[in-house]
C-alpha atoms as a PDB file:
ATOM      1  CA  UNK A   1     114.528  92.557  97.977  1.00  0.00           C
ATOM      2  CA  UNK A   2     110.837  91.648  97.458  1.00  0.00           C
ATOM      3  CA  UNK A   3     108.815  93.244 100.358  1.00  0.00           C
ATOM      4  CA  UNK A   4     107.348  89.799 101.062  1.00  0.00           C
ATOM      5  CA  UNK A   5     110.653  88.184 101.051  1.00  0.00           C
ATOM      6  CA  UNK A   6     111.627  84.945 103.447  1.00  0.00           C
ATOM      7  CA  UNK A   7     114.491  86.908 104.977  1.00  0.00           C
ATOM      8  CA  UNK A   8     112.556  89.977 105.959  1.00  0.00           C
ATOM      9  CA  UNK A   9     109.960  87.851 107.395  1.00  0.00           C
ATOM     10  CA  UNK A  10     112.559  86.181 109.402  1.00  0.00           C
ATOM     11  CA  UNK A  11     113.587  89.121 110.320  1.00  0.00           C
ATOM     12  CA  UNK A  12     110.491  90.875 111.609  1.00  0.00           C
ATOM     13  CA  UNK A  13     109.672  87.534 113.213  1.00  0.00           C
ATOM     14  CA  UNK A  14     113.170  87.264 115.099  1.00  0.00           C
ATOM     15  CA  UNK A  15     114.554  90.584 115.356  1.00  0.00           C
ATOM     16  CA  UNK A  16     110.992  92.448 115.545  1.00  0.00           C
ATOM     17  CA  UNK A  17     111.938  95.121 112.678  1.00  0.00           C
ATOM     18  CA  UNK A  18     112.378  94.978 108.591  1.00  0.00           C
ATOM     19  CA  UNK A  19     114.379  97.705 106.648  1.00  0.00           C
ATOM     20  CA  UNK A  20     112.763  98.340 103.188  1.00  0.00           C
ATOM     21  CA  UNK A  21     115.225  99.372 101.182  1.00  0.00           C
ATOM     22  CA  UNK A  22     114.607 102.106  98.822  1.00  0.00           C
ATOM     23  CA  UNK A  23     110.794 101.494  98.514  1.00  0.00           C
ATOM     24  CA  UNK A  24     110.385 105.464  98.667  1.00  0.00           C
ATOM     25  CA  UNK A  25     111.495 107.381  95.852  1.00  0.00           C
ATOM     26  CA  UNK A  26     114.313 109.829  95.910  1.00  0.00           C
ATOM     27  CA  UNK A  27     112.838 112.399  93.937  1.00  0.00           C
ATOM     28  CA  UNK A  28     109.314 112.392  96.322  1.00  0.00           C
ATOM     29  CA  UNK A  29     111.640 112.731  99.048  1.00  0.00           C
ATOM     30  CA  UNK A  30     113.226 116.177  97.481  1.00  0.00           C
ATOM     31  CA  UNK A  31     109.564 116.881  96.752  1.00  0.00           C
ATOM     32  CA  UNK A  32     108.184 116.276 100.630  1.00  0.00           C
ATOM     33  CA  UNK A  33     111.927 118.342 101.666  1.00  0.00           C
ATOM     34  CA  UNK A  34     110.739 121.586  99.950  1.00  0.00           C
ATOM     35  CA  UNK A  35     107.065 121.706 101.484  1.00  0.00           C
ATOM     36  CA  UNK A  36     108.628 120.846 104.592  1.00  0.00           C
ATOM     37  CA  UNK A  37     110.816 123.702 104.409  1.00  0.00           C
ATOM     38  CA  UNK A  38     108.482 126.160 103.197  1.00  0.00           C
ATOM     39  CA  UNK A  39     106.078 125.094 105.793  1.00  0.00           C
ATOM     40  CA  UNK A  40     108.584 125.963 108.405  1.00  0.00           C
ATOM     41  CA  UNK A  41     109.152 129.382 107.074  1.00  0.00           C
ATOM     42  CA  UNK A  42     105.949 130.180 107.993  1.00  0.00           C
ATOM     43  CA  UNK A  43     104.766 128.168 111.105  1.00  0.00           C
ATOM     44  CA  UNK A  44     106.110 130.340 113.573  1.00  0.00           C
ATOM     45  CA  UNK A  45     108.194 127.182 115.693  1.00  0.00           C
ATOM     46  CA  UNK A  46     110.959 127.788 117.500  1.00  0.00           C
ATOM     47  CA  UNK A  47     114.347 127.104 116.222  1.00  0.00           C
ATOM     48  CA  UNK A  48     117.362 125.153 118.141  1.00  0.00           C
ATOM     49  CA  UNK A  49     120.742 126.981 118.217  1.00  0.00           C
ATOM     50  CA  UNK A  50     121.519 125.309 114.972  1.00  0.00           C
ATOM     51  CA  UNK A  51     118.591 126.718 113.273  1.00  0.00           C
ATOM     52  CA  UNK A  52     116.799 123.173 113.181  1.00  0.00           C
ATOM     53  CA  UNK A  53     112.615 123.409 114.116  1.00  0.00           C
ATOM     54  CA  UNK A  54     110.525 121.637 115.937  1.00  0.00           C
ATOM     55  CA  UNK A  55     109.071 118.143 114.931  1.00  0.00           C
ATOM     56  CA  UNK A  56     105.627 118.806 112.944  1.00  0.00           C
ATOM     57  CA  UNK A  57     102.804 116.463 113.816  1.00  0.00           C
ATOM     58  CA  UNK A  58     100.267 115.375 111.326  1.00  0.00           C
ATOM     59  CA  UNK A  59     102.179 117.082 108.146  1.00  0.00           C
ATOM     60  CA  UNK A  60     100.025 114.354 105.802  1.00  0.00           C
ATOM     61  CA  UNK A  61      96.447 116.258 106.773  1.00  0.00           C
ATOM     62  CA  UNK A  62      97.305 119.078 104.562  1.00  0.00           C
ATOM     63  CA  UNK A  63     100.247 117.930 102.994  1.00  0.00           C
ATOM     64  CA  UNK A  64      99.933 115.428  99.698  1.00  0.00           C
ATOM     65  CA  UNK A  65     103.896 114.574  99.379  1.00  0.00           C
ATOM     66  CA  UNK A  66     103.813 113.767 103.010  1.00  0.00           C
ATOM     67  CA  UNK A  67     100.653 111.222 102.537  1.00  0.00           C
ATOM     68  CA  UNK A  68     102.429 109.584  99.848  1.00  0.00           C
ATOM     69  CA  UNK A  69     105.464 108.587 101.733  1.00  0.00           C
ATOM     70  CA  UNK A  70     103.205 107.477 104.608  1.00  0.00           C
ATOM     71  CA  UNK A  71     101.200 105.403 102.345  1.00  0.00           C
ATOM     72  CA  UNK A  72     103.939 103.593 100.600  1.00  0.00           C
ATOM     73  CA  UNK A  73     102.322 101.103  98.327  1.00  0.00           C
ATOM     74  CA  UNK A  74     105.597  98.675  99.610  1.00  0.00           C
ATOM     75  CA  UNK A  75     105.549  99.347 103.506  1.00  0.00           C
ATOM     76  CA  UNK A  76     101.478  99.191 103.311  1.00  0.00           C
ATOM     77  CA  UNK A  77     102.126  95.403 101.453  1.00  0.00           C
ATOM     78  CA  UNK A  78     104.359  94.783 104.295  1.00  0.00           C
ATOM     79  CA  UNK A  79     102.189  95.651 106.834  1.00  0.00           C
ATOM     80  CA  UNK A  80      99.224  93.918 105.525  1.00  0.00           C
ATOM     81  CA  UNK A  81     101.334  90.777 106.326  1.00  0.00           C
ATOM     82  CA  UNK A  82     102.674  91.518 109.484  1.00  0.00           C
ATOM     83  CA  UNK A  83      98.659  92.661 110.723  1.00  0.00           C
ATOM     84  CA  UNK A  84      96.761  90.298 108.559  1.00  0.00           C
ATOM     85  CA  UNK A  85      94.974  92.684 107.729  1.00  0.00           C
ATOM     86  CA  UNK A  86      94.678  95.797 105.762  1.00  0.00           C
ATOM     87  CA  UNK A  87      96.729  98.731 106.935  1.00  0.00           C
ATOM     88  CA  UNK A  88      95.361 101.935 108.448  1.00  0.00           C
ATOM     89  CA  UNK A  89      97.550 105.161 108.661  1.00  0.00           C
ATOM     90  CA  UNK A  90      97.195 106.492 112.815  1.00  0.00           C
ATOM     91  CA  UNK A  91      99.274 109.875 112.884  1.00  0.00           C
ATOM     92  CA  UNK A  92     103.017 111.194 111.422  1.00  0.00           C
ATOM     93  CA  UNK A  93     105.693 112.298 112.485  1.00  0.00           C
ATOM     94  CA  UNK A  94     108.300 114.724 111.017  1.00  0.00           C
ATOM     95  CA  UNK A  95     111.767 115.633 112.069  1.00  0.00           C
ATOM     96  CA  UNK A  96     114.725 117.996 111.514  1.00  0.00           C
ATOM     97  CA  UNK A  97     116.945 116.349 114.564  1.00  0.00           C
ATOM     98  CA  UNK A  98     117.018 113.280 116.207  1.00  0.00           C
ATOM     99  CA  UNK A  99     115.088 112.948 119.268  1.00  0.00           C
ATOM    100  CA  UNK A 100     117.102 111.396 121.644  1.00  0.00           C
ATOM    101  CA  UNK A 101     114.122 110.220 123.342  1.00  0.00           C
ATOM    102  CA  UNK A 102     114.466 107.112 125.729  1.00  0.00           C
ATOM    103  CA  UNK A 103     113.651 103.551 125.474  1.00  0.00           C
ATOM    104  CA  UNK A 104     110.296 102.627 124.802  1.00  0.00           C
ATOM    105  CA  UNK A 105     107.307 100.530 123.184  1.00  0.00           C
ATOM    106  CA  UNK A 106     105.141 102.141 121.536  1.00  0.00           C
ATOM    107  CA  UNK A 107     102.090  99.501 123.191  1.00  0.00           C
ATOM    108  CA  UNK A 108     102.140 102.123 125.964  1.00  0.00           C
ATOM    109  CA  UNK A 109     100.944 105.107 123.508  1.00  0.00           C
ATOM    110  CA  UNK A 110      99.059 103.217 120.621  1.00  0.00           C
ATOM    111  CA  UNK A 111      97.558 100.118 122.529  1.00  0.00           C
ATOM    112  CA  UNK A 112      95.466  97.877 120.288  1.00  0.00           C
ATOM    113  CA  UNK A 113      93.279  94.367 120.243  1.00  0.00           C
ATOM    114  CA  UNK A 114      95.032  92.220 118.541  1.00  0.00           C
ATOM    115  CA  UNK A 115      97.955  93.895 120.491  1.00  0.00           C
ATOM    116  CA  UNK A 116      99.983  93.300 117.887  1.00  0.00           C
ATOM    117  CA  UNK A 117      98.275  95.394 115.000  1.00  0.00           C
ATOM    118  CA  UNK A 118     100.342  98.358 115.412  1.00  0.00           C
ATOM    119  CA  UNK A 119     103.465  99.436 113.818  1.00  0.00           C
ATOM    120  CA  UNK A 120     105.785 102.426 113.596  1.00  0.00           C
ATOM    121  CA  UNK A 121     107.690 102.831 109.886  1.00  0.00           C
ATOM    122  CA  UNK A 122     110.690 105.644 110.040  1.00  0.00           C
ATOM    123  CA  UNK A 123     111.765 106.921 106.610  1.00  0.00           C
ATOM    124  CA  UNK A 124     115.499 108.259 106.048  1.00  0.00           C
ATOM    125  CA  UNK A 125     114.747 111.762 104.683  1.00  0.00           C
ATOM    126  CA  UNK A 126     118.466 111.816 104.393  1.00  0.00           C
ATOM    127  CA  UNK A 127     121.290 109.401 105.069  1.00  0.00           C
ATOM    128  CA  UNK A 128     121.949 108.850 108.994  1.00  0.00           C
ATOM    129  CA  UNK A 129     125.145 109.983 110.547  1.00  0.00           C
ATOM    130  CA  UNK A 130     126.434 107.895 113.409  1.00  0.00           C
ATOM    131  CA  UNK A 131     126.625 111.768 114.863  1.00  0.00           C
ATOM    132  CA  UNK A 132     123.672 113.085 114.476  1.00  0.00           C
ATOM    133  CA  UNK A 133     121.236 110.926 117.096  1.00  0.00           C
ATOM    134  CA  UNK A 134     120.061 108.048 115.011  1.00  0.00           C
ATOM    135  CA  UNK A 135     117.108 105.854 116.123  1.00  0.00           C
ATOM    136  CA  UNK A 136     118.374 102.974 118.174  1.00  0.00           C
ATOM    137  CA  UNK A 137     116.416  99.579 118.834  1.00  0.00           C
ATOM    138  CA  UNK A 138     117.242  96.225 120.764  1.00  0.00           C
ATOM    139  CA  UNK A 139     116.501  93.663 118.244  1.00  0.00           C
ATOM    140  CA  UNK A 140     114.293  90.637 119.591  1.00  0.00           C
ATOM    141  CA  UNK A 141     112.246  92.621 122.785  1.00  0.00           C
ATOM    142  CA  UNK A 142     109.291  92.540 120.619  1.00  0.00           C
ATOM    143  CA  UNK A 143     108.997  88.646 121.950  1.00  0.00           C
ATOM    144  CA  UNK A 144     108.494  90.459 125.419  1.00  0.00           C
ATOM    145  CA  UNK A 145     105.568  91.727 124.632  1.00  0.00           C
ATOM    146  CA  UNK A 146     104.141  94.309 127.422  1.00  0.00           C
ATOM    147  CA  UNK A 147     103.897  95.320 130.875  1.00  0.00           C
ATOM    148  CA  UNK A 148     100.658  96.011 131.344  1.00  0.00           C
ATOM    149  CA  UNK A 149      99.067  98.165 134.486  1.00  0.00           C
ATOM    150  CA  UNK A 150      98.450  95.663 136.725  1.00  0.00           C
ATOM    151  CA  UNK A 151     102.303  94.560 136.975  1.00  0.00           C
ATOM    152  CA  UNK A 152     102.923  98.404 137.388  1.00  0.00           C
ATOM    153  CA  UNK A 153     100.250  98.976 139.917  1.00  0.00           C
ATOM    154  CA  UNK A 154     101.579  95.486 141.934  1.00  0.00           C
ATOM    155  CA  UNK A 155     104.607  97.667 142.323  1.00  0.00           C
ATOM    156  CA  UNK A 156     103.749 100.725 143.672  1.00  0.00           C
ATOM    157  CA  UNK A 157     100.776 100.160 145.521  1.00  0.00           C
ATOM    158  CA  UNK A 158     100.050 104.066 146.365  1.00  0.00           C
ATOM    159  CA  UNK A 159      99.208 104.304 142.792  1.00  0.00           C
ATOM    160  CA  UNK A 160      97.178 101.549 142.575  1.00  0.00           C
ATOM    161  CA  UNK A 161      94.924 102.826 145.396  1.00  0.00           C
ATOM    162  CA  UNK A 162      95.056 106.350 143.329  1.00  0.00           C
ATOM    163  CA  UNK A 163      93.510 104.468 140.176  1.00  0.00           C
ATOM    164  CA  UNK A 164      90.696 102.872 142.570  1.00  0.00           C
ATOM    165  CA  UNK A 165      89.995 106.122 143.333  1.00  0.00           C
ATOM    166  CA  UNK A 166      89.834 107.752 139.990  1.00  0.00           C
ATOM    167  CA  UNK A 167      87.013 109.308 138.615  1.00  0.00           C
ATOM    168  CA  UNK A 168      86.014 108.831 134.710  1.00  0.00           C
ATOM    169  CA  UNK A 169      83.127 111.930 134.963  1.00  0.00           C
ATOM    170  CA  UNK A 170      83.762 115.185 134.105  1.00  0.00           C
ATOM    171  CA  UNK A 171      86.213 117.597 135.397  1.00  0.00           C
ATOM    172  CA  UNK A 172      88.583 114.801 136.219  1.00  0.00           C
ATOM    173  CA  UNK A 173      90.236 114.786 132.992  1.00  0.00           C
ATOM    174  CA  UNK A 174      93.648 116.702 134.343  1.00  0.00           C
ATOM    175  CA  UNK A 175      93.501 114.320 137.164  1.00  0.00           C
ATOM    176  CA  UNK A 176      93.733 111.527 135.084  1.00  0.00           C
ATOM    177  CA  UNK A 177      96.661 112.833 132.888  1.00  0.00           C
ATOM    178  CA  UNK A 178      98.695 113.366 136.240  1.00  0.00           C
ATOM    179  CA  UNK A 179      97.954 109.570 137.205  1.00  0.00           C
ATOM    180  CA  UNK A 180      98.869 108.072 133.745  1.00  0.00           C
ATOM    181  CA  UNK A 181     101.855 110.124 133.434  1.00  0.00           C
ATOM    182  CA  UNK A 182     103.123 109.063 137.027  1.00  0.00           C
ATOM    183  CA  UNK A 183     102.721 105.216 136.195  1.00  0.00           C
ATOM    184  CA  UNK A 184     104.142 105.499 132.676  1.00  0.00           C
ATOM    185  CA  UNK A 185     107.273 106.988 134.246  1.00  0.00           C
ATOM    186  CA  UNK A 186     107.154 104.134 136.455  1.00  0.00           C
ATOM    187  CA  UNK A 187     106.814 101.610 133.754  1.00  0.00           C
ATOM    188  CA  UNK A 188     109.507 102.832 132.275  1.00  0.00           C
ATOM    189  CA  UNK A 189     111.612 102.864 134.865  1.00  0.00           C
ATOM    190  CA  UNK A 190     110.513  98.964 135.035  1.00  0.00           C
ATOM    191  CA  UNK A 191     111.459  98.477 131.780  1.00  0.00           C
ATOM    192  CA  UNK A 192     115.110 100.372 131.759  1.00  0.00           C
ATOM    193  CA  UNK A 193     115.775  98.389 134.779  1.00  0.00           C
ATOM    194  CA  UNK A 194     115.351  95.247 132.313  1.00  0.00           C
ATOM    195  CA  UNK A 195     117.626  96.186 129.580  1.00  0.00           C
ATOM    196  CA  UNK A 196     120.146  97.144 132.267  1.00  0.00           C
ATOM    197  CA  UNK A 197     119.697  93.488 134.225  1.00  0.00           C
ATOM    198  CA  UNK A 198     120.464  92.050 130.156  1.00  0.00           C
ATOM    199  CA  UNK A 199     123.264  94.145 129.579  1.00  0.00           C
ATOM    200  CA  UNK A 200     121.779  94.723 126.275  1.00  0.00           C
ATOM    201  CA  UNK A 201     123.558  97.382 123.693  1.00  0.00           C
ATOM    202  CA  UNK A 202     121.275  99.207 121.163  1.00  0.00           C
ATOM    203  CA  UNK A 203     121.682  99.200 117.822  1.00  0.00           C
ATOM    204  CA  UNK A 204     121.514 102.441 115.291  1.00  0.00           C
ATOM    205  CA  UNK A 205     119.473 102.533 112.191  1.00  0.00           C
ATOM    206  CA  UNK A 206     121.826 104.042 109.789  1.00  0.00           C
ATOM    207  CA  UNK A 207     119.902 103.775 107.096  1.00  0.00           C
ATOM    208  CA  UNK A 208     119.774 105.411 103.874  1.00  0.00           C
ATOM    209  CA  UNK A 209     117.633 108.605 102.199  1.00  0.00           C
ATOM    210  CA  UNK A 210     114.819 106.526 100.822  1.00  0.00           C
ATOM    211  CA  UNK A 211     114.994 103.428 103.116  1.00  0.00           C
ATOM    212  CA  UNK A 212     112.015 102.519 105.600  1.00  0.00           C
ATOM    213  CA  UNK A 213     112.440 100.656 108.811  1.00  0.00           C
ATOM    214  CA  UNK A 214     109.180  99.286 109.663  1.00  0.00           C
ATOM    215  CA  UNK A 215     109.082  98.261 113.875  1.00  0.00           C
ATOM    216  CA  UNK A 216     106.871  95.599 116.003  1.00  0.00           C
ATOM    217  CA  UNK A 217     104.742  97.587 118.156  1.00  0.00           C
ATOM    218  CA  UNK A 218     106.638  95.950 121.663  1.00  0.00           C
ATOM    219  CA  UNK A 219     110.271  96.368 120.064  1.00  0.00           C
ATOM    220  CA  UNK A 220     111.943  98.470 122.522  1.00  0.00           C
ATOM    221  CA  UNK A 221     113.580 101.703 120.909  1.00  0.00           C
ATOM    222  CA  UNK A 222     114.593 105.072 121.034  1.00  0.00           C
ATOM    223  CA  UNK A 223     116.871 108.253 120.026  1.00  0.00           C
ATOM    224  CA  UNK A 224     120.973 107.937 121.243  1.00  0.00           C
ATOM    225  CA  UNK A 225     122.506 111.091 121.849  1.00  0.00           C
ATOM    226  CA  UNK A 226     123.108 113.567 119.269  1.00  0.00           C
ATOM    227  CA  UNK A 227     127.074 113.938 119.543  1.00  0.00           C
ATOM    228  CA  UNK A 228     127.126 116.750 117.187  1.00  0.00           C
ATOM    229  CA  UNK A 229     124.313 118.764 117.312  1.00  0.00           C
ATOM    230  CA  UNK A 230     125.147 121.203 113.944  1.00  0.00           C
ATOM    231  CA  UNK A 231     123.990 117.787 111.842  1.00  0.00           C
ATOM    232  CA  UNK A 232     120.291 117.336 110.858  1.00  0.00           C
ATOM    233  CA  UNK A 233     118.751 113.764 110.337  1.00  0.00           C
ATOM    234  CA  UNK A 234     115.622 114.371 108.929  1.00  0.00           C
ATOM    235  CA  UNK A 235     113.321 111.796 109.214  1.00  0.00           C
ATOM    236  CA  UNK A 236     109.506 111.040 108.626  1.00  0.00           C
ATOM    237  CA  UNK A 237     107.738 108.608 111.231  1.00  0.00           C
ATOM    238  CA  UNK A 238     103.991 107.068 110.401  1.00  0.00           C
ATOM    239  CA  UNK A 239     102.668 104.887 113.193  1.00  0.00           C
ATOM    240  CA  UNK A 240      99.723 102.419 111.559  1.00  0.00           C
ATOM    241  CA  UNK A 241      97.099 100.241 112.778  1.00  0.00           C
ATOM    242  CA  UNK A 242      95.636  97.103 111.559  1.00  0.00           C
ATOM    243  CA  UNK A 243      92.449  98.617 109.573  1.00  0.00           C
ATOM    244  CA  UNK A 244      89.972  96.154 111.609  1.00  0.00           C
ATOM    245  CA  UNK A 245      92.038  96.413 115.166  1.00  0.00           C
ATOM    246  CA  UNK A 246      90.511  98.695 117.991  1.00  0.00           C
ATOM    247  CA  UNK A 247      92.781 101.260 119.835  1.00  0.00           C
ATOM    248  CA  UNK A 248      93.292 102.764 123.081  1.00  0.00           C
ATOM    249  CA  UNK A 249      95.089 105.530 124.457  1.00  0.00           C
ATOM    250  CA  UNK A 250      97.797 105.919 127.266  1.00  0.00           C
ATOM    251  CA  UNK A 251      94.658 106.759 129.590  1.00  0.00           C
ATOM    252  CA  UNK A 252      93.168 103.428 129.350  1.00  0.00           C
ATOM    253  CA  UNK A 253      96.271 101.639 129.024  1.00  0.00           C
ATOM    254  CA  UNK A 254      97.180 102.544 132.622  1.00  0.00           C
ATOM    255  CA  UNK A 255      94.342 103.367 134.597  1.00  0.00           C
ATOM    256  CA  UNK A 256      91.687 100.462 133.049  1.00  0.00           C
ATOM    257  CA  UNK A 257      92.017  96.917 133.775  1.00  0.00           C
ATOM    258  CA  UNK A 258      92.066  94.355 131.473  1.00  0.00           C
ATOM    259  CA  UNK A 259      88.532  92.903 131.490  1.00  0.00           C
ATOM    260  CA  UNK A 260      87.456  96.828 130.800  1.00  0.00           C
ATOM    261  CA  UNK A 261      89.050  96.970 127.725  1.00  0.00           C
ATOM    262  CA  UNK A 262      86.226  96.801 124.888  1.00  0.00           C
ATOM    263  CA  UNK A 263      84.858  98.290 122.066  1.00  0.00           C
ATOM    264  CA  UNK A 264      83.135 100.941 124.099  1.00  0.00           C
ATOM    265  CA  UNK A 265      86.144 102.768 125.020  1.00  0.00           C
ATOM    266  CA  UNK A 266      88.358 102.233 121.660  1.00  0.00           C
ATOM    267  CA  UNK A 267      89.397 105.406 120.214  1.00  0.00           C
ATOM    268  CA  UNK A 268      87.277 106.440 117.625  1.00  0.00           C
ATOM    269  CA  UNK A 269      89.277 105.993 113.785  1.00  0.00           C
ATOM    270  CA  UNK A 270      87.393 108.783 112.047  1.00  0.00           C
ATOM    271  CA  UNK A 271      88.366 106.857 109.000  1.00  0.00           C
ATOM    272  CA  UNK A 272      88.900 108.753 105.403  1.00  0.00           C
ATOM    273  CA  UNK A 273      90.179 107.149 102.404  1.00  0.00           C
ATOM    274  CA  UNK A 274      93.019 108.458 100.213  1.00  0.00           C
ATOM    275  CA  UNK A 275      93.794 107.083  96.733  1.00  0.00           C
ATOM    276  CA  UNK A 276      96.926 104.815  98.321  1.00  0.00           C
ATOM    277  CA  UNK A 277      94.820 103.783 101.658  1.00  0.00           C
ATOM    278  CA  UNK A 278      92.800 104.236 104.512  1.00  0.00           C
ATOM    279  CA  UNK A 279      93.653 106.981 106.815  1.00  0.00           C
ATOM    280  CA  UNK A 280      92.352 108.492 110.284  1.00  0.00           C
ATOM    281  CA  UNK A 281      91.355 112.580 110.490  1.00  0.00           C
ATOM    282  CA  UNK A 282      92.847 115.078 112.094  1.00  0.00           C
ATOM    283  CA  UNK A 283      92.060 118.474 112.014  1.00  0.00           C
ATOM    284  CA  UNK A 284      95.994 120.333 111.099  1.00  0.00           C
ATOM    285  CA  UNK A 285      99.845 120.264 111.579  1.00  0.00           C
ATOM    286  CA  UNK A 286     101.306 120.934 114.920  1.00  0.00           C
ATOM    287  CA  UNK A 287     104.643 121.966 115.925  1.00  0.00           C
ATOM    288  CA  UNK A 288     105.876 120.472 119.132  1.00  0.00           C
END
């Protein structure tokens, strides 16, 4: 299927999410496997009871098999129709297990004007199990867009009068993290309490080694339970921005109000350039 195809643009328009089929090779995969694995020989993570590691963080800064597969010629054409605009790689992502993590947006985490110049891209490092914890969505709750602060703050008004009295100097910063976390567990709380109200069921990706299921930044989604825990499902995540699109952490997201969002405040890119594409700096892997 051609990645600018009428049917995947229906889809990403209706359902908020494409699956590329195949766009990454096979044999780049079994390349990116082996410096994965050799990388976890000697990164000192902890291991689960089933020997699986801990998801690595920015494996692309030192990692060349890992920047290729984030910087998929196909998913990058992809994007630069769903943005408008020429893709910019944020941050990766790579995993052993499923996560199991709640449902989410990822607005919340990687916030950006246009809000919707963002987009996560998962890439089967394997085939999915059913068993093993796939990544779940709820197709069409992109159209929702996002909660923003204010309709958090409305709701618990002890927080709100915590963010009027938050300081942005110095020696505030832990202070800060505290608030945020606080109201993003209580916008999430908001938004379970939607998909419960629906009586919406997710859906599992079970995709195939190779494939690459590109997501609308407000598509709600999320990890379902890994039912037997001795299977692996690796997995590579890239999160990308729209190359001219400002961003702004969780911070800002919930403790700002809307007429403060600007320029001023964006997080800085730190922009290098790779042969396949633009990409932001970091300084190393991190196990986590």
């Amino acid at each position: 299927m051609a990645i600018r195809d009428p049917e995947l643009i229906r889809h990403w328009q209706d359902d908020g999410y494409v699956v590329l089929k195949q766009v990454v090779p096979h044999d780049l995969i079994d390349r990116l496997d082996a410096d994965v694995a050799s990388f976890r020989r000697s990164c000192g993570e902890a291991k689960d009871d089933h020997g699986f590691g801990q998801r690595i963080g920015l494996f692309h800064v030192q990692n060349e098999h890992s920047m290729q597969v984030a910087l998929n010629a196909g998913v990058r054409e992809f994007l630069r129709f769903a943005f408008a605009d020429e893709s910019l790689l944020f941050g990766t992502l790579t995993f052993e297990t499923g996560t199991e993590q709640a449902a989410h947006q990822d607005s919340v985490f990687f916030f950006t004007d246009p809000d919707t110049a963002m987009a996560g891209v998962w890439v089967a490092l394997e085939d999915v199990q059913p068993d093993a914890g796939p990544l779940f969505y709820y197709p069409g709750t992109h159209k929702w867009g996002v909660a923003r602060a204010e309709q958090v703050w409305a709701a618990h008004p002890e927080l709100q009068a915590r963010v009027a009295a938050i300081s942005w100097g110095r020696g505030q910063a832990d202070a800060r993290t505290q608030l945020a976390n606080e109201l993003g567990n209580a916008w999430s709380n908001m938004l379970h309490a939607r998909i419960q109200q629906l009586g919406l069921q997710p859906v599992p990706a079970l995709i195939k080694k190779g494939d690459a299921l590109v997501w609308h930044a407000h598509l709600v989604h999320g990890g379902l339970p890994r039912k037997n825990r001795a299977l692996s499902r690796r997995s590579m995540v890239s999160h990308h921005i729209g190359r001219h699109a400002a961003m702004f952490d969780m911070q800002s997201f919930f403790l700002r109000r809307r007429e403060e969002f600007g320029r001023g405040i964006a997080i800085p890119h730190g922009l290098r350039r790779h042969a396949l594409g633009p990409y932001v700096q970091h300084d190393k892997p991190v196990t986590y």
